[in-house]
Protein backbone atom coordinates (compact mmCIF):
# COMPACT_ATOMS: atom_id res chain seq x y z
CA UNK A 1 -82.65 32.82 16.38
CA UNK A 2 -86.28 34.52 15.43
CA UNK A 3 -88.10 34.62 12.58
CA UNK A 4 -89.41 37.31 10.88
CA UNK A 5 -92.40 37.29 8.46
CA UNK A 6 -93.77 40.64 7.22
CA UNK A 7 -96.73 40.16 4.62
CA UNK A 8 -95.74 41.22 1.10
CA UNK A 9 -91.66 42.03 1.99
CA UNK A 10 -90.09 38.65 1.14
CA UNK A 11 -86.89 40.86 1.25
CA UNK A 12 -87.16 41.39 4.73
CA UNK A 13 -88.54 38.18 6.15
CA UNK A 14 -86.12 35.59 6.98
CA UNK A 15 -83.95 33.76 9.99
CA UNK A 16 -81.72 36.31 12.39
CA UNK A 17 -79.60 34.86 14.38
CA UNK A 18 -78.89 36.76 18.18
CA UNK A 19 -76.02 37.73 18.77
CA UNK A 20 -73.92 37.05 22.29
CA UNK A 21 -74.95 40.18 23.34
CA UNK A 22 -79.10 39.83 22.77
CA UNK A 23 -79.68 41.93 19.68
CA UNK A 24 -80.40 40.63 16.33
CA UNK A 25 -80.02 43.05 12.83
CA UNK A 26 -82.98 43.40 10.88
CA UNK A 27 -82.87 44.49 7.22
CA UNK A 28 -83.65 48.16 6.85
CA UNK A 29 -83.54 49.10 10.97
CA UNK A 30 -80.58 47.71 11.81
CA UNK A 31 -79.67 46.26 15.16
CA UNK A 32 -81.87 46.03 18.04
CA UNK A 33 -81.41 44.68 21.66
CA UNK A 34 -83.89 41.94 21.82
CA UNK A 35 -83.14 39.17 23.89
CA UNK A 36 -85.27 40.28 27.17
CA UNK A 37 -87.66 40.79 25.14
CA UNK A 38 -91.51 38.63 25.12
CA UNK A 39 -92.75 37.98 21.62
CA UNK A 40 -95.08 40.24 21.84
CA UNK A 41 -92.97 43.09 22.66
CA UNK A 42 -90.77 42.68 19.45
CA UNK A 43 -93.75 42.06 17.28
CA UNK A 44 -94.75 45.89 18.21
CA UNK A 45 -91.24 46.96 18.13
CA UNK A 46 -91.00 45.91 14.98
CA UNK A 47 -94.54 47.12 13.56
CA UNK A 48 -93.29 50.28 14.70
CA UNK A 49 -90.09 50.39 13.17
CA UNK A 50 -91.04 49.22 10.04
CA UNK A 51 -93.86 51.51 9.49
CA UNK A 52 -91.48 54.29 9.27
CA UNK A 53 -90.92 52.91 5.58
CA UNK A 54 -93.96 50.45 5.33
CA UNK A 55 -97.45 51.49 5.06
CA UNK A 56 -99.62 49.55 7.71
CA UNK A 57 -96.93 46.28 7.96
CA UNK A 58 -98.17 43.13 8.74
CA UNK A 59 -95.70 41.33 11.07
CA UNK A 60 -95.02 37.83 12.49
CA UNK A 61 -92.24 36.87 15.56
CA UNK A 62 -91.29 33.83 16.48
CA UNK A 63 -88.68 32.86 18.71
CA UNK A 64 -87.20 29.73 17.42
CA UNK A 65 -85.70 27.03 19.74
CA UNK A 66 -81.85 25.75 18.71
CA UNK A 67 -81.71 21.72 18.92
CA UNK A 68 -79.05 19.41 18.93
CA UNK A 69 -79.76 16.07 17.59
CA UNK A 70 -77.26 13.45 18.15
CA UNK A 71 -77.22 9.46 17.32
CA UNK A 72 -78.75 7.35 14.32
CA UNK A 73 -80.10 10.32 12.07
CA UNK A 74 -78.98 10.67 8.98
CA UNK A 75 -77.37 14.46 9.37
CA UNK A 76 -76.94 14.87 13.25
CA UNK A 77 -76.17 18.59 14.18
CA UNK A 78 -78.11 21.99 15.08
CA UNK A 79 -81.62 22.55 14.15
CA UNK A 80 -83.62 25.27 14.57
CA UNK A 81 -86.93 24.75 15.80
CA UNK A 82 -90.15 26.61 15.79
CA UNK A 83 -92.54 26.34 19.35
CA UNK A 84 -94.74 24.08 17.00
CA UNK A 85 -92.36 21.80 16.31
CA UNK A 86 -92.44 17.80 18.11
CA UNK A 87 -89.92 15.24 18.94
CA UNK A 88 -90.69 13.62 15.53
CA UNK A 89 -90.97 16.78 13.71
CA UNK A 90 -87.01 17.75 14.24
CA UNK A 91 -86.00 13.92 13.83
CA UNK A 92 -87.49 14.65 10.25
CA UNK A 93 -85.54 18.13 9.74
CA UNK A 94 -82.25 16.21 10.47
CA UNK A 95 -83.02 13.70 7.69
CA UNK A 96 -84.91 11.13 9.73
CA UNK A 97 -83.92 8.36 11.58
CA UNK A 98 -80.83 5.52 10.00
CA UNK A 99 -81.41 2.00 9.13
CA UNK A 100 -79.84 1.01 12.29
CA UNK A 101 -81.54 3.48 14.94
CA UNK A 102 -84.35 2.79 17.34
CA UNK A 103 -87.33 5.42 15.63
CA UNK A 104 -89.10 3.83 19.00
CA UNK A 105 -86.90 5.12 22.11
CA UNK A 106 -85.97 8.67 21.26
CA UNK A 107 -83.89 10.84 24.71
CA UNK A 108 -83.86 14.02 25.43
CA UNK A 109 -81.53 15.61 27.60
CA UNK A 110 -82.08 18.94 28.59
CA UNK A 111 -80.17 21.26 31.22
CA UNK A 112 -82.00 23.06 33.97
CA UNK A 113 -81.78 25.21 37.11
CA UNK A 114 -81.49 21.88 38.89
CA UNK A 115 -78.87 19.98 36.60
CA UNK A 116 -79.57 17.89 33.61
CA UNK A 117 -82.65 16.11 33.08
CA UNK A 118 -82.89 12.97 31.13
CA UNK A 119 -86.78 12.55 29.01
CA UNK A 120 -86.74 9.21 27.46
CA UNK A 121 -90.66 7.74 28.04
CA UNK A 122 -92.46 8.24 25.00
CA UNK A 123 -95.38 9.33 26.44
CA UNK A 124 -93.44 12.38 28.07
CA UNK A 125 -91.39 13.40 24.99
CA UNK A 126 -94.45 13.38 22.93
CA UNK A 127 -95.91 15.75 25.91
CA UNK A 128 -92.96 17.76 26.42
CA UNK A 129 -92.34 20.75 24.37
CA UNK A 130 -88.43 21.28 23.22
CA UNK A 131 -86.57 24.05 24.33
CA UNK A 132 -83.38 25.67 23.58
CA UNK A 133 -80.27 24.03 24.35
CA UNK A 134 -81.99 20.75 24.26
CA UNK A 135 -80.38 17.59 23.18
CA UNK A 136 -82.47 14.63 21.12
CA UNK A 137 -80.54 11.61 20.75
CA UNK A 138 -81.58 8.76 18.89
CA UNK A 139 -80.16 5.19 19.92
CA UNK A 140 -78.54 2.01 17.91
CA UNK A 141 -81.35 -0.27 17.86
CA UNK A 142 -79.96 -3.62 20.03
CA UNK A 143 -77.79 -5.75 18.21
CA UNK A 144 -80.46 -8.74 18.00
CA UNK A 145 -82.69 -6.04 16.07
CA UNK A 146 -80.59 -5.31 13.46
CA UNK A 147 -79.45 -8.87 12.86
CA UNK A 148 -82.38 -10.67 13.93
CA UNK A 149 -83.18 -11.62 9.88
CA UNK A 150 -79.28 -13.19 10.01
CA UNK A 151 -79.78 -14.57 13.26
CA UNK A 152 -82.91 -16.30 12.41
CA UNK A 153 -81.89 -17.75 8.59
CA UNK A 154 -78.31 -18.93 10.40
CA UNK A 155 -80.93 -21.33 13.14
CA UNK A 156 -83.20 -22.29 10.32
CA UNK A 157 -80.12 -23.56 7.42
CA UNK A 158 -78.34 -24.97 10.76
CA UNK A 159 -81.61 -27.10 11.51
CA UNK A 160 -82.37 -27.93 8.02
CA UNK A 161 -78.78 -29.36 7.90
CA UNK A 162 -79.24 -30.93 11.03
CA UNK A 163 -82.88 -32.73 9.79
CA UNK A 164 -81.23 -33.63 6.70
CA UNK A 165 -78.02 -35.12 8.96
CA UNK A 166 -80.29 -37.35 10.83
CA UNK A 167 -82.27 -38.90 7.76
């Protein structure tokens, strides 16, 4: 996926998705082979292009990252992210994290050269910029968690009952 902003056209800025074979159409030009491409390269590709019809365009590329989040958010699926975009910032686009998920102990599994690599300190995932084809799950939070309140009124009636008992 890349996005496409060109100052003044909101008729030809938006989301285009690549295809399986690396290009991507762009209104007006059509499609073009981009997936070898560096941003740079299709940001003057497409200045060019577009000032065949455009006088002087203004253009802005970015090459957005496809996420899958998975686990206690409230609309898991795909997301696509820009290179800005943290841990946190994609747990928001899928709705934020459930009632019952840990918002504290976030994994990330990404695939590599080497196999599959499994993120889940904190202190790295907030480090570690997301790539495409990365997965973020987010985990149940333990059971004692998310009855703890239960848990804890259950003791305290059972030794009220039990005070009252030995009076």
């Amino acid at each position: 996926m890349v996005r496409l902003r060109i100052w003044r056209e909101p008729d030809l800025s938006g989301d285009y998705r690549v295809d399986e074979n690396g290009q991507a159409v762009f209104p007006k030009i059509g499609p073009l082979p981009i997936s070898r491409l560096s941003t740079d390269s299709l940001k003057s590709l497409l200045m060019s292009s577009y000032a065949l019809f455009l006088r002087n365009p203004s253009v802005e590329v970015t090459f957005l990252r496809r996420i899958n989040v998975l686990g206690e958010v409230k609309n898991p699926g795909l997301y696509d992210a820009d290179p800005t975009m943290t841990v946190a910032d994609v747990v928001a686009m899928a709705g934020g994290v459930t009632p019952d998920g840990n918002s504290k102990k976030f994994e990330l599994l990404r695939q590599g050269q080497g196999g599959s690599t499994r993120i889940s300190s904190q202190s790295r995932l907030a480090d570690s910029p997301l790539r495409s084809g990365d997965q973020l799950r987010v985990p149940q939070r333990s059971w004692l968690s998310r009855n703890g309140t239960v848990v804890a009124a259950g003791i305290t009636a059972a030794a009220i009952i039990a005070t009252a008992a030995i009076r």
